[in-house]
Protein backbone atom coordinates (compact mmCIF):
# COMPACT_ATOMS: atom_id res chain seq x y z
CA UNK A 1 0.00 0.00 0.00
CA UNK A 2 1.58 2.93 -0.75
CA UNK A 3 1.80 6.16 1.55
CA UNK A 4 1.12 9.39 0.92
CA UNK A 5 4.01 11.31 0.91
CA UNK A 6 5.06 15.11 1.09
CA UNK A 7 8.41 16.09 -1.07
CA UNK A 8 10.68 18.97 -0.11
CA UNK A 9 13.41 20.96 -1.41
CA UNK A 10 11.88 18.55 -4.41
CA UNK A 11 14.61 19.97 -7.21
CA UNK A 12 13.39 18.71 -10.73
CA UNK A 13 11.71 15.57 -9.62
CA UNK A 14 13.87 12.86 -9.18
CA UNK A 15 12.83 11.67 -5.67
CA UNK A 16 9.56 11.98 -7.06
CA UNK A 17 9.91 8.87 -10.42
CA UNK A 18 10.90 6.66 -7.75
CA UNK A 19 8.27 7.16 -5.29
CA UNK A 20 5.82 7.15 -7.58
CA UNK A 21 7.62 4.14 -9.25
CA UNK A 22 7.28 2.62 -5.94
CA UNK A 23 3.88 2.83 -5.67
CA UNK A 24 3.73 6.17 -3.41
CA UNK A 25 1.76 9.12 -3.94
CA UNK A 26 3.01 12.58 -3.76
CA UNK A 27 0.27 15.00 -2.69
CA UNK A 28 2.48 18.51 -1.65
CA UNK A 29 5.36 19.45 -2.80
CA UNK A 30 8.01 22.60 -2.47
CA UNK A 31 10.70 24.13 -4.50
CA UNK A 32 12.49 27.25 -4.15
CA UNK A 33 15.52 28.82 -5.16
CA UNK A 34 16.90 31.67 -2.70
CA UNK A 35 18.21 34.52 -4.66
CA UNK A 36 17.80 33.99 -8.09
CA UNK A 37 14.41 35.48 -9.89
CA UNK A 38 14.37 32.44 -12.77
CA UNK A 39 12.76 29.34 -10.54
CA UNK A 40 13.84 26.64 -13.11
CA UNK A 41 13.90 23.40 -11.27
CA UNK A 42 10.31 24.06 -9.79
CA UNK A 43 9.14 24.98 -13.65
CA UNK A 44 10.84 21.98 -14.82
CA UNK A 45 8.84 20.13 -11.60
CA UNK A 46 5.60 21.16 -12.60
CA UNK A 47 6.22 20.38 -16.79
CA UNK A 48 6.90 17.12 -15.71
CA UNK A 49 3.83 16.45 -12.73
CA UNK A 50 1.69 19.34 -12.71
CA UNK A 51 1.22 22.26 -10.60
CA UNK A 52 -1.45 21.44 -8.34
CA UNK A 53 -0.42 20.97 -4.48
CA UNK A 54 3.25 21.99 -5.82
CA UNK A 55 4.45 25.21 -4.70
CA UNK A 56 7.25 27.83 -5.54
CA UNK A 57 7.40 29.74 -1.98
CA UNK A 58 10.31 29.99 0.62
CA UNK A 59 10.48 26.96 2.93
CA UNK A 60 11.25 29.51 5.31
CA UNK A 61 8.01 31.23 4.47
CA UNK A 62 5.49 28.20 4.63
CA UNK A 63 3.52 28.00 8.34
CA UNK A 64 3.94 24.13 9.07
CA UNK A 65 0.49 23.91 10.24
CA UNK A 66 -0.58 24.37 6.29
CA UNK A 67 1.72 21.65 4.96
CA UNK A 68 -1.09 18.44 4.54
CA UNK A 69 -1.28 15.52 7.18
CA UNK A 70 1.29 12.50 5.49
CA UNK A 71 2.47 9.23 5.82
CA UNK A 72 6.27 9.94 4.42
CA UNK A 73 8.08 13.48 4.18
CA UNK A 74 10.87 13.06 1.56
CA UNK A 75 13.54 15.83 0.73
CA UNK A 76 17.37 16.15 -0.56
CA UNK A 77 17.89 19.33 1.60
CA UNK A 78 20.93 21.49 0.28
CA UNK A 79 24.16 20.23 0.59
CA UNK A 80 26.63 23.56 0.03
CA UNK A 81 27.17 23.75 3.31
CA UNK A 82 28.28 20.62 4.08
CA UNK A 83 30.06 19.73 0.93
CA UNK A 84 33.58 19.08 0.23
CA UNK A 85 33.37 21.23 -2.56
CA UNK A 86 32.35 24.30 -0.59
CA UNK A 87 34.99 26.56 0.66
CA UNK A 88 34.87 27.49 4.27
CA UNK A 89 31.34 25.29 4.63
CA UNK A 90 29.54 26.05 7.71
CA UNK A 91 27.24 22.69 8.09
CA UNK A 92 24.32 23.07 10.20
CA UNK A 93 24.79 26.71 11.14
CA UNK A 94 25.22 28.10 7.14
CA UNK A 95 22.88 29.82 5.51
CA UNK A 96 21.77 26.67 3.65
CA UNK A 97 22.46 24.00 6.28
CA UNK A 98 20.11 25.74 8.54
CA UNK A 99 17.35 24.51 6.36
CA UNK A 100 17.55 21.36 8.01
CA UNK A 101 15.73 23.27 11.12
CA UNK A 102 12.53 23.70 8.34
CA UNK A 103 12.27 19.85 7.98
CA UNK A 104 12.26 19.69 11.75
CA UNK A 105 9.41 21.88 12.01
CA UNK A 106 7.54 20.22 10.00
CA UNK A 107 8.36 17.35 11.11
CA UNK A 108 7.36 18.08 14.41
CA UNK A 109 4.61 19.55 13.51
CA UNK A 110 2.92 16.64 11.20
CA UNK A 111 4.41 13.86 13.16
CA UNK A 112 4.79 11.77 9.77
CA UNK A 113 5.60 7.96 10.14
CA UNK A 114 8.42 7.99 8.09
CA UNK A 115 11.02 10.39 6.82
CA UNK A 116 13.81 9.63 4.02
CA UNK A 117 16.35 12.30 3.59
CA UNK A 118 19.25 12.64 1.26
CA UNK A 119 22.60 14.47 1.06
CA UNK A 120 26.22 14.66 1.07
CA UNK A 121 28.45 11.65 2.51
CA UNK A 122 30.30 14.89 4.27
CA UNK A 123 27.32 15.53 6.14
CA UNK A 124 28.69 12.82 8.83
CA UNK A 125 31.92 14.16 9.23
CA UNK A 126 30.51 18.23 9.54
CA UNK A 127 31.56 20.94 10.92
CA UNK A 128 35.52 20.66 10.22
CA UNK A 129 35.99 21.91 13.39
CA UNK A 130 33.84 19.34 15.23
CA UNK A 131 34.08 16.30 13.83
CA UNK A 132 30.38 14.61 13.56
CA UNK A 133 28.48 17.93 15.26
CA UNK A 134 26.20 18.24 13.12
CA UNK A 135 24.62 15.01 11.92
CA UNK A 136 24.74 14.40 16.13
CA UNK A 137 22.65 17.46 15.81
CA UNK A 138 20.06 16.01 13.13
CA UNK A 139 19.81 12.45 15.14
CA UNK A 140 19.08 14.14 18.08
CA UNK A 141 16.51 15.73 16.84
CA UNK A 142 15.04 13.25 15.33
CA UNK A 143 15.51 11.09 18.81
CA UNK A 144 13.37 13.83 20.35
CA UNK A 145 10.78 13.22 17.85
CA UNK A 146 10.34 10.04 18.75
CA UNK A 147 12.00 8.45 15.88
CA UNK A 148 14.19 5.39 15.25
CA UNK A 149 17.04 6.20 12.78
CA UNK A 150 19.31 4.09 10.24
CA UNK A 151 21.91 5.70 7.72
CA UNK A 152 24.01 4.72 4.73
CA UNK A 153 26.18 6.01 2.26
CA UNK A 154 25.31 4.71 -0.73
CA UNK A 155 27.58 5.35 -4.03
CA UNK A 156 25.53 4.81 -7.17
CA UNK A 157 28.66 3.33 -9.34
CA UNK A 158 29.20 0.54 -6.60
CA UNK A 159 25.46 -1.11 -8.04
CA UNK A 160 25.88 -0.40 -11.74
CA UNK A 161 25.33 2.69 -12.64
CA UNK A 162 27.44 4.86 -14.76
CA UNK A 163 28.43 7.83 -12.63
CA UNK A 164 30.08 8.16 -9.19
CA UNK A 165 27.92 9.95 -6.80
CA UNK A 166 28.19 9.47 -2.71
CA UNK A 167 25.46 10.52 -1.16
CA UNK A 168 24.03 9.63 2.62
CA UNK A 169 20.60 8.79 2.66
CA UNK A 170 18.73 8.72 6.24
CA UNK A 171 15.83 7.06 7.00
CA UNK A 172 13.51 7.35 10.24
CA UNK A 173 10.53 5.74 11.79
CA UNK A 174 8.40 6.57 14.89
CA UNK A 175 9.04 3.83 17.34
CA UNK A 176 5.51 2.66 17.44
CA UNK A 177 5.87 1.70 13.51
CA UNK A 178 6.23 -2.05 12.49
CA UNK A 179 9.77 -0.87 11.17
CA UNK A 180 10.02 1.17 14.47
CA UNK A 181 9.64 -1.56 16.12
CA UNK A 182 11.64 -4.06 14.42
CA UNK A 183 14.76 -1.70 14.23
CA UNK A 184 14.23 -1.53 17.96
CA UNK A 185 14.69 -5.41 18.73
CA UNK A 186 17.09 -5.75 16.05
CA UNK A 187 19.43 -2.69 15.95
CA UNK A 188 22.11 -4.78 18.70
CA UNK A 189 22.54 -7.86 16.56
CA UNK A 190 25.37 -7.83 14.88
CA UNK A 191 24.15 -8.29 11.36
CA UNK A 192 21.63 -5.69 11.39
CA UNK A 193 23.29 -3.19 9.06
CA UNK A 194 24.58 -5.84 7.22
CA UNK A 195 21.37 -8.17 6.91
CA UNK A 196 17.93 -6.75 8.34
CA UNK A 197 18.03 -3.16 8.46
CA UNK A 198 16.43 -0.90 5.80
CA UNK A 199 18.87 -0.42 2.95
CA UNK A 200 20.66 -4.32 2.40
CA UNK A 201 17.57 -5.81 0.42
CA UNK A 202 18.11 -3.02 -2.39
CA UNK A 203 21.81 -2.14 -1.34
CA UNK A 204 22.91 -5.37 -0.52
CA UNK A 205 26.75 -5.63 1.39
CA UNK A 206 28.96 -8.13 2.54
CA UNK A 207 27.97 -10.41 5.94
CA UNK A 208 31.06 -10.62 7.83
CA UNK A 209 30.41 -11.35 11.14
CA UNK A 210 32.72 -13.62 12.46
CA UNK A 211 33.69 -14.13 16.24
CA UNK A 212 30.96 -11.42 17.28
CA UNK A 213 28.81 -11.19 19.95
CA UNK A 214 24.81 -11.86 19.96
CA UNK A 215 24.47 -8.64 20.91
CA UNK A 216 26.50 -5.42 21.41
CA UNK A 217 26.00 -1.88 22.92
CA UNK A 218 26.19 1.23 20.70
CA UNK A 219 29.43 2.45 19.80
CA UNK A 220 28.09 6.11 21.18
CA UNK A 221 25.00 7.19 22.76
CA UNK A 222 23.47 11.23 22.93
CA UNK A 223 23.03 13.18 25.89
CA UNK A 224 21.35 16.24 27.04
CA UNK A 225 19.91 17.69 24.59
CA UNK A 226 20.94 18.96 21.02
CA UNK A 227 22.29 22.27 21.90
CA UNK A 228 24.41 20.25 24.30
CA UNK A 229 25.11 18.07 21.21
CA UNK A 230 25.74 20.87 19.12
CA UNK A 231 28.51 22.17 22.10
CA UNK A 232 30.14 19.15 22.91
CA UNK A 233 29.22 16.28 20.76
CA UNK A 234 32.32 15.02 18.75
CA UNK A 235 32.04 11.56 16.89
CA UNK A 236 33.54 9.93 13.95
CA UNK A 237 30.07 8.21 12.29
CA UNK A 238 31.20 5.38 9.66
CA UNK A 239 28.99 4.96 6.47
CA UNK A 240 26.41 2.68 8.04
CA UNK A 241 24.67 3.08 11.24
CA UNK A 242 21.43 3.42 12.94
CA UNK A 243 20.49 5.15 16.35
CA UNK A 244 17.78 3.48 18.75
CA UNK A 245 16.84 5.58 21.83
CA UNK A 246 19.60 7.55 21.58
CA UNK A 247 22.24 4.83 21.05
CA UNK A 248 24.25 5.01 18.03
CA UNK A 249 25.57 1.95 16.19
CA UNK A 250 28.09 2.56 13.14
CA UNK A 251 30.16 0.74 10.80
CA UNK A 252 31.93 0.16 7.59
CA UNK A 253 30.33 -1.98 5.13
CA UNK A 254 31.16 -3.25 1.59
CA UNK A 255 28.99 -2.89 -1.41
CA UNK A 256 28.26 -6.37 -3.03
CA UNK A 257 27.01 -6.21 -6.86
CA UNK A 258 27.40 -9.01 -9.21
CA UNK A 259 25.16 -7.35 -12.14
CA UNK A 260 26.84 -5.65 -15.40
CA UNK A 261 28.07 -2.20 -14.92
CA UNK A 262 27.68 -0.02 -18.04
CA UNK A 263 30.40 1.98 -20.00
CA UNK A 264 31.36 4.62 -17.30
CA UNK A 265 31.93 8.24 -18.28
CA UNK A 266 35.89 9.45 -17.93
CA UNK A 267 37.59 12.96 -18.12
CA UNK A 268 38.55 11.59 -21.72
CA UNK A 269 35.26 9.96 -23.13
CA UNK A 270 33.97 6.43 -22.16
CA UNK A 271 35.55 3.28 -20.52
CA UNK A 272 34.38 -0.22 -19.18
């Protein structure tokens, strides 16, 4: 059954053909581009989709109490500030990475069952001067909300596709959901990021898991709250994890794909 779903910071579309590939529907949707006057990605959006329940406005301008009841909110908030490619990127307290506080509002606000966020791999390693501040930030937030949290960095050329593109992609459920609930009983065995948690049946990695324990604690846990977080918090997150309750559990993984991979694109032209 699919859910309905409200898309943010919603770009051109692309979260959109897979949710809707996926059986979801989309039933609001925003896109807005600070300081230009041209709005092409939300003119492309609606070519492609329509304009109804789309609209063109400032997150920062939208009362949360107007954004519909949903099932899923969806969004690949802006990355500048946390990417590599940014000079002097301020993560969660730049102009741009402050829009993560909007999707907390609403958030907060509609309570939604699920949420599945995307952005920079560098996200988990922000600000340079606090090593894993901000995405402590963002988890504890999300912990206050009531959610259960998993994470993974997920490079599109490591499953066949023709480009290479690292992006984090975080996905959260309220603990009283069935995958709440099952991330809660699971989230200490061993093999959960590697076997049962939300990304392996599509993302698949390899099961090593040799000489562990039934169960182990979390590698880190929050405290206090997430100004305290954002003061003191300092953690180095690895490209898989999930956080129960305010326990974090992280590790490395290893992408397993035994499909073909197409021609890949090259500085000089094409190559296998």
């Amino acid at each position: 059954m699919g859910l309905e779903t409200v898309e943010l910071f919603a770009g051109v579309g692309g979260f959109r053909i897979g949710l809707e590939r996926a059986g979801h529907e989309v039933i609001w949707s925003n896109q807005w581009e600070p300081s230009i006057q041209a709005q092409h990605a939300s003119e492309c959006y609606v070519a492609h989709f329509g304009e109804e329940n789309h609209t063109n406005v400032d997150i920062k301008q939208i009362d949360e109490s107007s954004v519909p009841d949903h099932d899923l909110l969806v969004g690949g908030f802006p990355c500048q500030d946390y990417s590599v490619a940014t000079t002097g990127a301020e993560g969660i307290k730049g102009e741009k990475g402050a829009l993560w506080w909007d999707i907390e509002r609403i958030a907060r606000e509609k309570r939604p069952n699920y949420l599945l966020l995307e952005n920079v791999n560098r996200l988990l390693r922000s600000s340079t001067d606090q090593r894993g501040r901000d995405f402590g930030v963002l988890l504890h937030c999300l912990h206050d909300l009531g959610y259960t949290v998993e994470w993974r960095v997920i490079n599109a050329a490591d499953y066949g596709y023709a480009t290479k593109r690292r992006r984090v992609f975080i996905f959260a459920a309220q603990a009283n959901t069935e995958w709440g609930q099952w991330m809660t009983s699971k989230v200490e065995k061993p093999d959960y990021l590697t076997q049962r948690g939300f990304f392996v049946d599509e993302f698949p990695v390899e099961d090593v898991q040799t000489q562990l324990p039934i169960a182990h604690p979390p590698n880190t846990t929050l405290e206090g709250d997430p100004k305290e977080t954002s003061d003191e918090f300092e953690f180095d997150f690895e490209e898989a994890g999930a956080m129960v309750d305010g326990g974090i559990w992280t590790r490395e993984v290893t992408p397993v794909y035994q499909g073909e991979s197409p021609p890949r694109r090259t500085g000089n032209g094409w190559c296998s």
